[in-house]
Protein backbone atom coordinates (compact mmCIF):
# COMPACT_ATOMS: atom_id res chain seq x y z
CA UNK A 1 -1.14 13.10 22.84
CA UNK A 2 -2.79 11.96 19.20
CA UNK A 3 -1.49 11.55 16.10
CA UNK A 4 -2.50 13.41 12.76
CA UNK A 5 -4.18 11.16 10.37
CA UNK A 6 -5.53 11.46 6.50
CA UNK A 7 -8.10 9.32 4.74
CA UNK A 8 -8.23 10.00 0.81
CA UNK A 9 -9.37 8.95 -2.31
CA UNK A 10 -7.99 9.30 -5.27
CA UNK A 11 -9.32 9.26 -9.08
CA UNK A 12 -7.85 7.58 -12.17
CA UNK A 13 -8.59 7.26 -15.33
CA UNK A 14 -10.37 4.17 -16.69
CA UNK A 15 -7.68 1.30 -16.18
CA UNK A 16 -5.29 3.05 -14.49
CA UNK A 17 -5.91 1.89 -10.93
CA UNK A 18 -3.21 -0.66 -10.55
CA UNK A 19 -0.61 1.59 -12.08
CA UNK A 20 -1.45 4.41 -8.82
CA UNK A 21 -1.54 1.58 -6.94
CA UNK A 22 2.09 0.69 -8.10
CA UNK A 23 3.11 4.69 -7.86
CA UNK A 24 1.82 4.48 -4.23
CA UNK A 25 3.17 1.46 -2.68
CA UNK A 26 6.88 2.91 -4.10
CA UNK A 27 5.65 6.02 -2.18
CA UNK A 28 4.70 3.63 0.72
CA UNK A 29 8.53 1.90 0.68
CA UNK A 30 10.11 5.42 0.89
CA UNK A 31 8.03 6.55 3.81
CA UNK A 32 9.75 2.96 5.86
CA UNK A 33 12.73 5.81 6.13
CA UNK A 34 10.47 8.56 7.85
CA UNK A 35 10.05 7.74 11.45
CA UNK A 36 7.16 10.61 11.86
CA UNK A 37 4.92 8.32 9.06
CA UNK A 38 3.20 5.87 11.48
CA UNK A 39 1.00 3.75 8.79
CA UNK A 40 0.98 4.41 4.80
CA UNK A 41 -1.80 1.91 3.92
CA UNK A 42 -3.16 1.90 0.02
CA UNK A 43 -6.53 0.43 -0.69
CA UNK A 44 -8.69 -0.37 -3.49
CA UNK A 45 -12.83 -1.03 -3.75
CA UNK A 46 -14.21 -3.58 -6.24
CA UNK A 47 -17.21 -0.89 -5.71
CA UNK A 48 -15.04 1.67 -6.64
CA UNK A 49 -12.74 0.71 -9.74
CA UNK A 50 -11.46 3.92 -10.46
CA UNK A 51 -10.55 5.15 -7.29
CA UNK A 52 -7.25 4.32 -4.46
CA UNK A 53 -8.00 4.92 -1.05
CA UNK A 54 -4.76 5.90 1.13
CA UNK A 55 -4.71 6.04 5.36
CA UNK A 56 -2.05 7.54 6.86
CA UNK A 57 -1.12 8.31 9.79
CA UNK A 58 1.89 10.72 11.16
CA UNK A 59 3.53 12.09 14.29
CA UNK A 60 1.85 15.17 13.27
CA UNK A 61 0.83 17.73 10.46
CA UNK A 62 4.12 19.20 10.30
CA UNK A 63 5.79 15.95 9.58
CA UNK A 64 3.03 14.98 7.18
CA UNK A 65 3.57 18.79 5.38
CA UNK A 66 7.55 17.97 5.38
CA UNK A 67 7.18 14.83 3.74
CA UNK A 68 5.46 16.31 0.67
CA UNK A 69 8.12 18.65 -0.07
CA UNK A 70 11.25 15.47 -0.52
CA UNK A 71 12.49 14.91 -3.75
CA UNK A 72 10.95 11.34 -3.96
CA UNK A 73 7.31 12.42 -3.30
CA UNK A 74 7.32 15.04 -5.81
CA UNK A 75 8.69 12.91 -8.42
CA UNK A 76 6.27 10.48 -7.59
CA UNK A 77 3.40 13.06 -7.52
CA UNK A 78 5.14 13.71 -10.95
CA UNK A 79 3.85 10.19 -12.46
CA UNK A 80 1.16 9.98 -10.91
CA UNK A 81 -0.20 13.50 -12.16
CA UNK A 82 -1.46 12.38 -15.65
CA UNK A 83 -3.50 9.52 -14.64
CA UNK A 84 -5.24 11.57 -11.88
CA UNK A 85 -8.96 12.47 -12.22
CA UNK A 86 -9.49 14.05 -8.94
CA UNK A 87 -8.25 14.17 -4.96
CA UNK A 88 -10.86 13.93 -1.87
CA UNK A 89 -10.17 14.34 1.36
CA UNK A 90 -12.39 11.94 3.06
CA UNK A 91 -11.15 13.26 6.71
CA UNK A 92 -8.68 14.60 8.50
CA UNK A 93 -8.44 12.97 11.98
CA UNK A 94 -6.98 13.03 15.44
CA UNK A 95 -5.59 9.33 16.17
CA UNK A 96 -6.30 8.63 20.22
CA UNK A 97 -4.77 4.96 19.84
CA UNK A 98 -5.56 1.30 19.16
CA UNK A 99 -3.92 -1.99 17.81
CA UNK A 100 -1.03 -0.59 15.45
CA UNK A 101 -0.32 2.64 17.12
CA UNK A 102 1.92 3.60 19.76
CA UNK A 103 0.95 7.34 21.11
């Protein structure tokens, strides 16, 4: 059995990195109540000062689709809106396992 996982980038507006950074660690806190959310990591890349990088990993896509439809993420997708530039999907993947992750 795998897990469904996401890698993404997101794309501020000059200067506004640490305030989606801030938007997504509160998003990060509320997933701690969502068993199917496995990791919620947020990155950032000196190489990349405009962008957020976010892993996650879920039980499955189902539980991944669920979770965007609670109250808290869409007011959180709420502020984070305006300071967006643009969304890539950098994969969508199949977790088989390792350090971290219980299948």
């Amino acid at each position: 059995m795998s897990k469904f996982g996401l890698y993404g980038k997101l794309l501020v507006k000059e200067d506004d990195r640490d305030k989606l950074v801030s938007i997504l660690l509160e998003a990060a806190e509320s997933m701690k109540n969502l068993e199917e959310c496995q990791i919620y990591l947020i990155s950032t890349s000196d190489e990349e000062p405009n962008a957020v990088f976010v892993y996650e990993v879920w039980d499955n896509e189902d539980a991944h689709k669920a979770s965007l439809s609670l109250e808290s993420t869409q007011l959180l997708i709420e502020r984070a809106k305006p300071i967006l530039t643009g969304m890539e999907n950098i994969n969508t993947l199949k977790i088989s396992g390792g350090k971290g992750i219980s299948l």
